[in-house]
Protein backbone atom coordinates (compact mmCIF):
# COMPACT_ATOMS: atom_id res chain seq x y z
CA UNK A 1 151.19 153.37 139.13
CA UNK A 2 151.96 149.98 138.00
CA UNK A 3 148.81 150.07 135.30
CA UNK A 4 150.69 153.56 133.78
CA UNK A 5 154.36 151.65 133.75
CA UNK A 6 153.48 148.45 131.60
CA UNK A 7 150.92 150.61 129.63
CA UNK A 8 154.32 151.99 128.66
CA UNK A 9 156.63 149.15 128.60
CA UNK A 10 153.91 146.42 127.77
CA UNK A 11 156.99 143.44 127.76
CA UNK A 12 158.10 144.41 131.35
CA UNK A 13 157.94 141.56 133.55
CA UNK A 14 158.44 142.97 136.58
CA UNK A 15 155.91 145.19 136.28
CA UNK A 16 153.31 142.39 135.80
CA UNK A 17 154.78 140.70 138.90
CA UNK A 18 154.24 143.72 140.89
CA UNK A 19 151.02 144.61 139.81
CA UNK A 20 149.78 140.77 140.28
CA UNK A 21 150.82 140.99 144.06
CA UNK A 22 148.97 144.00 144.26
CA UNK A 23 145.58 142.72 142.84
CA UNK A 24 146.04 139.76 145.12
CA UNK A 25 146.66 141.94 148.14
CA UNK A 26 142.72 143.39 146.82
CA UNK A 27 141.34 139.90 146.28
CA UNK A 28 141.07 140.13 142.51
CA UNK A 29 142.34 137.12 142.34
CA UNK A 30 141.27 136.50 138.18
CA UNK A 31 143.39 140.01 137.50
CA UNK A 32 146.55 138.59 139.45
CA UNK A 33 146.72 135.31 137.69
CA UNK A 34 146.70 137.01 134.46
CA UNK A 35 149.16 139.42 135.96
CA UNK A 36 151.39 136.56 136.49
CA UNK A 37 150.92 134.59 133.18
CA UNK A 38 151.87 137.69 131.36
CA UNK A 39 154.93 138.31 133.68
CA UNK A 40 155.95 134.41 132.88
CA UNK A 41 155.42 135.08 129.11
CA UNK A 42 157.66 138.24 128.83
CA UNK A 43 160.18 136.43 130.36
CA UNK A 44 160.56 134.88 127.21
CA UNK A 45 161.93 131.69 128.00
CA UNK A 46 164.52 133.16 130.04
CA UNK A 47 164.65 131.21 133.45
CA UNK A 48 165.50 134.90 135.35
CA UNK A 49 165.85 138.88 134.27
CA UNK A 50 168.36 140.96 136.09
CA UNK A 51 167.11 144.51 136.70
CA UNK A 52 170.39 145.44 137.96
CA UNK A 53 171.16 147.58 134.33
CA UNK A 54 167.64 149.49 134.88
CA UNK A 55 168.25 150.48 138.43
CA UNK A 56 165.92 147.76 140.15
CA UNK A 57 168.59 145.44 142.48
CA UNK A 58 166.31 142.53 141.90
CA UNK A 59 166.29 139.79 139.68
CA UNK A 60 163.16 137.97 138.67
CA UNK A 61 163.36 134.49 138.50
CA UNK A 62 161.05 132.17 136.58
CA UNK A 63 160.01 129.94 139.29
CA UNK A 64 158.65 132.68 141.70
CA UNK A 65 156.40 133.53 138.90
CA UNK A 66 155.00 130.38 138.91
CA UNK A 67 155.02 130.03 142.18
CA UNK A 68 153.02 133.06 142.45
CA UNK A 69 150.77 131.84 139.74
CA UNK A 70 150.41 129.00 141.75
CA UNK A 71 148.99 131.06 144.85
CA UNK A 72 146.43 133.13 143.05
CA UNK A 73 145.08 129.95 141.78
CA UNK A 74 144.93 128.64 145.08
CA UNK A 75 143.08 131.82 146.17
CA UNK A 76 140.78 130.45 143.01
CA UNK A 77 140.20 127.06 144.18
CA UNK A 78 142.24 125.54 141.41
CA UNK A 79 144.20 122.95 143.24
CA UNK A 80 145.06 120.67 140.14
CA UNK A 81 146.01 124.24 138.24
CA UNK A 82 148.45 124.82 141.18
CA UNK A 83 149.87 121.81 141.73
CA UNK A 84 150.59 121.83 137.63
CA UNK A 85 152.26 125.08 138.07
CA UNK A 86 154.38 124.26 141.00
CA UNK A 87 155.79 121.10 139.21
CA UNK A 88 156.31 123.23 136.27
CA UNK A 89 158.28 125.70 138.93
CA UNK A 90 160.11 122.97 140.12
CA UNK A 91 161.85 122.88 136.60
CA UNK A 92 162.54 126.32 136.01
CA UNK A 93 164.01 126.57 139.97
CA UNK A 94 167.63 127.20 140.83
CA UNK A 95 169.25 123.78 142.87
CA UNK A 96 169.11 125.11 146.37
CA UNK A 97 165.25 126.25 146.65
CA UNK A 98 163.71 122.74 146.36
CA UNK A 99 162.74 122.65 149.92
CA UNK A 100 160.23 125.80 149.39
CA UNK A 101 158.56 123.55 145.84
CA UNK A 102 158.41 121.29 148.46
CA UNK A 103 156.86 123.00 150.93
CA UNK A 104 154.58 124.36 148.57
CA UNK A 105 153.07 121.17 147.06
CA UNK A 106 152.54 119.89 150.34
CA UNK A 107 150.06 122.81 151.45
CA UNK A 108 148.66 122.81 147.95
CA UNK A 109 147.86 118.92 148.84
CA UNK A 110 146.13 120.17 152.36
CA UNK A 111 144.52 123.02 150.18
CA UNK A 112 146.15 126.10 152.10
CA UNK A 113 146.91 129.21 150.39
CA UNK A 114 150.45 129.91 149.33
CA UNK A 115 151.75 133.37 150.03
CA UNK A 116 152.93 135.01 146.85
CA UNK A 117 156.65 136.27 146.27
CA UNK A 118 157.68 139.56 145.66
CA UNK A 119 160.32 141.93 145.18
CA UNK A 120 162.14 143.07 148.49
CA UNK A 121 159.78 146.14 150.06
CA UNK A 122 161.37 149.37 149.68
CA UNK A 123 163.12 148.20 146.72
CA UNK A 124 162.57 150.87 143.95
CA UNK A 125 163.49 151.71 140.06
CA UNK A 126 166.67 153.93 140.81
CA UNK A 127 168.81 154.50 137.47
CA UNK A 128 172.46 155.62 137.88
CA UNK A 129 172.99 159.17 138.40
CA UNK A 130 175.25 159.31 135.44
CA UNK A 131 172.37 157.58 133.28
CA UNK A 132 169.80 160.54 134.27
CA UNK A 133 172.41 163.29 133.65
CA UNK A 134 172.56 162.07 130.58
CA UNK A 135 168.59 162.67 129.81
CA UNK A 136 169.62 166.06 129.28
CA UNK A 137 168.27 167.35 125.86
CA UNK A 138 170.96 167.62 123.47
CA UNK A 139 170.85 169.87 119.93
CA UNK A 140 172.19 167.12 117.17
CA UNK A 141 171.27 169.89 115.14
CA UNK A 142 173.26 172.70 115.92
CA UNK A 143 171.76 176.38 115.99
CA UNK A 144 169.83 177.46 112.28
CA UNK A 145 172.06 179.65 110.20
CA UNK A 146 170.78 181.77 107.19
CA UNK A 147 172.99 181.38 104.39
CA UNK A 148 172.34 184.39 101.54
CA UNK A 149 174.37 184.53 98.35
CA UNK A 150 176.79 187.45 97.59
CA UNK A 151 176.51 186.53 93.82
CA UNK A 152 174.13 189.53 92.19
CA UNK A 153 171.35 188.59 90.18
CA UNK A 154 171.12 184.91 92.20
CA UNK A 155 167.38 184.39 93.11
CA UNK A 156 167.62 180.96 93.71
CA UNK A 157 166.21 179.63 96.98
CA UNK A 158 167.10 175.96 98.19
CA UNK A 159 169.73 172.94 97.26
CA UNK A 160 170.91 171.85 93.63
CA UNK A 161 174.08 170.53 92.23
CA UNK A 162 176.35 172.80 91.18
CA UNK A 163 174.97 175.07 88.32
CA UNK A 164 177.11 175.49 85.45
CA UNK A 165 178.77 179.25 85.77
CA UNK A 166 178.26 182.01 83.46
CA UNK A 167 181.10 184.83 82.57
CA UNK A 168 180.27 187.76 84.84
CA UNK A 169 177.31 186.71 86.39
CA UNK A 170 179.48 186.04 89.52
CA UNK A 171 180.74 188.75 90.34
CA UNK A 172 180.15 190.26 93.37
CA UNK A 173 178.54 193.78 93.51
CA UNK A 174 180.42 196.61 94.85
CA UNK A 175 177.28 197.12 97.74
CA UNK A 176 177.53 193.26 98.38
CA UNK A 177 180.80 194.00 99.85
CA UNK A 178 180.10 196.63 102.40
């Protein structure tokens, strides 16, 4: 599921995120660190997203992207990698979650894993109801009309500026009428 929604939306970082918990919950631990860079990179420099607007109460925040970058690369055996990343965390973080950077570089130190954030179980994509009742096709168009000429002797099909007008020729047949 998560493969078909950023095959669609290919710059949704939340999807990434997902997806790299995922692969590290089934030890492919090379697929979730590339889940995770790509989550950090669509983020764009932004240090959170708010999914609120989409229908997702969740907001991703920078750091726990690192941060989970950080544990598949403990999962790798790249200690120096993950202690890089967690600094680099420790910049992006909020003011009141340095105890957990803490924390972390401490067990990275001792070499112990680091278990990965992730959005809230049981949290799903739920848009508005007005947003989906409005996903109802709509006809900009309007319904096709033909439009035929009264004028006898007019053969022409299609759209031109106006023609210049001959005596008589526009006057409407007596049959026409009826």
């Amino acid at each position: 599921a998560f493969d078909k929604t950023v095959a669609k939306d290919k710059s949704l970082a939340v999807g990434f995120f997902q997806r790299g918990f995922v692969h590290l919950q089934l030890e492919m631990y090379e697929e979730a660190l590339s889940d995770y860079q790509l989550a950090f990179s669509h983020l764009r420099q932004n240090p959170f997203i708010d999914y609120k607007q989409l229908g997702l109460r969740h907001i991703l925040y920078a750091w726990e992207v690192l941060y989970s970058t950080a544990a598949a690369q403990c999962r790798l055996q790249r200690w120096q990698e993950a202690r890089a990343t967690l600094d680099k965390a420790a910049v992006w973080r909020p003011e009141g979650r340095t105890a957990i950077l803490a924390l972390a570089l401490q067990r990275v130190q001792d070499r112990l894993f680091l278990e990965p954030m992730q959005v809230p179980p049981g949290e799903f994509f739920r848009p508005r109801k007005k947003e989906v009742e409005q996903l109802d096709s709509k006809d900009f168009l309007g319904k096709p009309k033909v439009i035929s000429s009264i004028i006898p002797n007019d053969e022409y099909i299609g759209f031109e500026p106006l023609r210049p007008q001959k005596q008589g020729f526009y006057e409407p047949r007596a049959d026409a009428l009826r």
